[in-house]
Each structure stands twice: as structure tokens, then as C-alpha cells.
Protein backbone atom coordinates (compact mmCIF):
# COMPACT_ATOMS: atom_id res chain seq x y z
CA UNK A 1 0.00 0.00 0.00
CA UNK A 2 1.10 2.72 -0.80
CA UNK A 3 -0.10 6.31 -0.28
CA UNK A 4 0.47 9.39 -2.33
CA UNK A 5 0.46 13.01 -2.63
CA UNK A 6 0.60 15.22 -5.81
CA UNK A 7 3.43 16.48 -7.30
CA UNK A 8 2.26 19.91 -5.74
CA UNK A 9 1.72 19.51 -2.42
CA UNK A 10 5.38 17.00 -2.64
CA UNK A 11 7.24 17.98 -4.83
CA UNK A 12 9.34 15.70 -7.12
CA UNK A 13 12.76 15.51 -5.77
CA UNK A 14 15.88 12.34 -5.99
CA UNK A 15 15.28 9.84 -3.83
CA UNK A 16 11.47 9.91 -4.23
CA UNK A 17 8.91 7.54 -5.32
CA UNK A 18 6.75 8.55 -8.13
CA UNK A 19 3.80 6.82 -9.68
CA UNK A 20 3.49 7.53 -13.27
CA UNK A 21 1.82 6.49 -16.23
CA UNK A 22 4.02 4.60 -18.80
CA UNK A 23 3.60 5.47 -22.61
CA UNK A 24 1.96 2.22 -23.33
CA UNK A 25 -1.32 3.47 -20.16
CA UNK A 26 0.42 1.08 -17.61
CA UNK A 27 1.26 2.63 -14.28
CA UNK A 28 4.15 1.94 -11.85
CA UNK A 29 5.99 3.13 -9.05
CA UNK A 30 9.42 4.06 -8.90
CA UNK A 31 12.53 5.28 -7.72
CA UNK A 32 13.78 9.17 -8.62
CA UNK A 33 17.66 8.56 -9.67
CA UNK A 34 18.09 12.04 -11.33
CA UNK A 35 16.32 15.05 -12.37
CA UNK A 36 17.23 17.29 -15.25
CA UNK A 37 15.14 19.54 -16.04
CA UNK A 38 11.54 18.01 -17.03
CA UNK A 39 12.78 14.52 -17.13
CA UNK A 40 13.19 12.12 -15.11
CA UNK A 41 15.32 9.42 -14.45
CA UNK A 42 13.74 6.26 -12.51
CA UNK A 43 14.15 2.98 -11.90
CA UNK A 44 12.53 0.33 -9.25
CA UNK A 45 13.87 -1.04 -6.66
CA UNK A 46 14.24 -4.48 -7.36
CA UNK A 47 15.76 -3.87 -11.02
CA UNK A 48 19.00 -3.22 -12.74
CA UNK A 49 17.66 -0.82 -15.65
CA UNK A 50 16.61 2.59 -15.84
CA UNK A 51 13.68 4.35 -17.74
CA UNK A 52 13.30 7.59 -18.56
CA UNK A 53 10.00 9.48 -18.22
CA UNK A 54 8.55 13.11 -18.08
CA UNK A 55 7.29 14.87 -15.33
CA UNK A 56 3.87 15.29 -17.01
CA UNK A 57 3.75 11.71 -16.85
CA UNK A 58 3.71 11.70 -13.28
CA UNK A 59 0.79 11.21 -11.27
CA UNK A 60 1.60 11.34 -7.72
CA UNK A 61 4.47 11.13 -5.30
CA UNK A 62 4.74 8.65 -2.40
CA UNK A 63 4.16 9.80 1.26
CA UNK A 64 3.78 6.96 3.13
CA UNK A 65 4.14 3.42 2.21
CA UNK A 66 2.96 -0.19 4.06
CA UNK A 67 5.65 -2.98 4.50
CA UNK A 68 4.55 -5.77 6.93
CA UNK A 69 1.62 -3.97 7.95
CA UNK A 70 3.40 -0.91 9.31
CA UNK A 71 2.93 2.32 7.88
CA UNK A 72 6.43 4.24 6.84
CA UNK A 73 6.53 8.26 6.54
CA UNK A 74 9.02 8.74 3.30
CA UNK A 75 10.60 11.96 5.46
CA UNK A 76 11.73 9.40 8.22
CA UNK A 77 15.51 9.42 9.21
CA UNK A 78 15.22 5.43 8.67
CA UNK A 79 13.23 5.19 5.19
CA UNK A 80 15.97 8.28 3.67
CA UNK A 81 19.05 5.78 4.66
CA UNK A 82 16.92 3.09 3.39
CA UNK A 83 16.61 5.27 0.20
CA UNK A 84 20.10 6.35 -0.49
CA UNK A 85 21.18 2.69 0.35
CA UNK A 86 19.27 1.42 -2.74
CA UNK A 87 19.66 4.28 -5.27
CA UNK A 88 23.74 3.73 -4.47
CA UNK A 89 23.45 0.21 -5.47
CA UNK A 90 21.90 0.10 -8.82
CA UNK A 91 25.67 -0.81 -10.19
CA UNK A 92 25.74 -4.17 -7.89
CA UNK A 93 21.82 -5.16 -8.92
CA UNK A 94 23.31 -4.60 -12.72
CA UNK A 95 26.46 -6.96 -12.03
CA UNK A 96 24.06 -9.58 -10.42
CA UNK A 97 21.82 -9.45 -12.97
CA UNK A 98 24.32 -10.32 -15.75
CA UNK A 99 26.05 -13.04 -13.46
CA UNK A 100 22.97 -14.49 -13.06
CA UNK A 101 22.00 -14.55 -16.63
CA UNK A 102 25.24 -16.52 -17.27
CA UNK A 103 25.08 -18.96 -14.53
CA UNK A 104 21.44 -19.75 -15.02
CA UNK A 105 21.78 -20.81 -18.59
């Protein structure tokens, strides 16, 4: 669960999670890497690529988020270290992801 704000009242910064609306009409939730300018650089947690997407295509911005049936405020000391812990390894999901490519063959 996840619950959001819009872009106005939170505004879109590095480290957040946006929701957006994918070219194809499929929505997701991701991970701010980079800003620059009107686009946006994102990428989910649990994956080694990146996408690129615009900030009209954004829908809403995550305040709060549900893991194990706790509720988790996305300004909290312990979600930000959680944060910059997995936008600083994007480089070691990559390498795992190629290794296990090979070794699952």
C-alpha cells in the first residue's frame, strides 16, 4: 500500500517515489535517480535498468508506504538511509543481474 500526494503539495525531488503512467497506459511506481530539467530518471527497486519518463507523466508522489503492515513516513531518518542505500546500489543489482544470466543458462 502505498499512499500518495501530488506532485504539488510533494514535490518531485531524488530519492522519491513517483507513480506515473508509462507510454503504453500502464502505471508503476518508482525510484527518482536524477532530475534534469523536465525529465526524469527512474528505476525500481528491485531492477538493474533505468527508464526515462517526463514529469507530465507523473501522477503522484509517495508519502507513506505499508511494509509488513506498518505504515512508513518517506521523510523518516530510517526510510531516507533506506533510500540512499538502494539508489547507491543500482551498479551491484546490474552486475548480479548479468552473473545471473550466465550462470542460469
Amino acid at each position: 500500500k502505498v499512499e500518495l500526494l501530488s506532485k504539488k503539495l510533494r514535490g518531485v525531488k531524488k530519492g522519491e517515489l513517483v507513480f506515473f503512467e508509462r507510454e503504453n497506459g500502464g502505471c508503476i511506481l518508482h525510484r527518482v535517480l536524477k532530475i534534469n530539467g523536465d525529465t526524469l530518471l527512474v528505476n525500481g527497486d528491485a531492477q538493474p535498468w533505468t527508464e526515462t519518463v517526463k514529469m507530465s507523466q507523473v501522477i503522484g508522489v509517495a508519502n507513506r508506504l505499508c511494509r509488513k503492515g506498518k505504515w512508513i513516513n518517506c521523510d523518516s531518518f530510517s526510510y531516507k538511509l533506506y533510500s540512499g542505500f538502494i539508489m547507491h546500489t543500482l551498479f551491484l543489482r546490474k552486475v548480479y543481474s548479468k552473473l545471473n544470466t550466465l550462470f542460469t543458462k
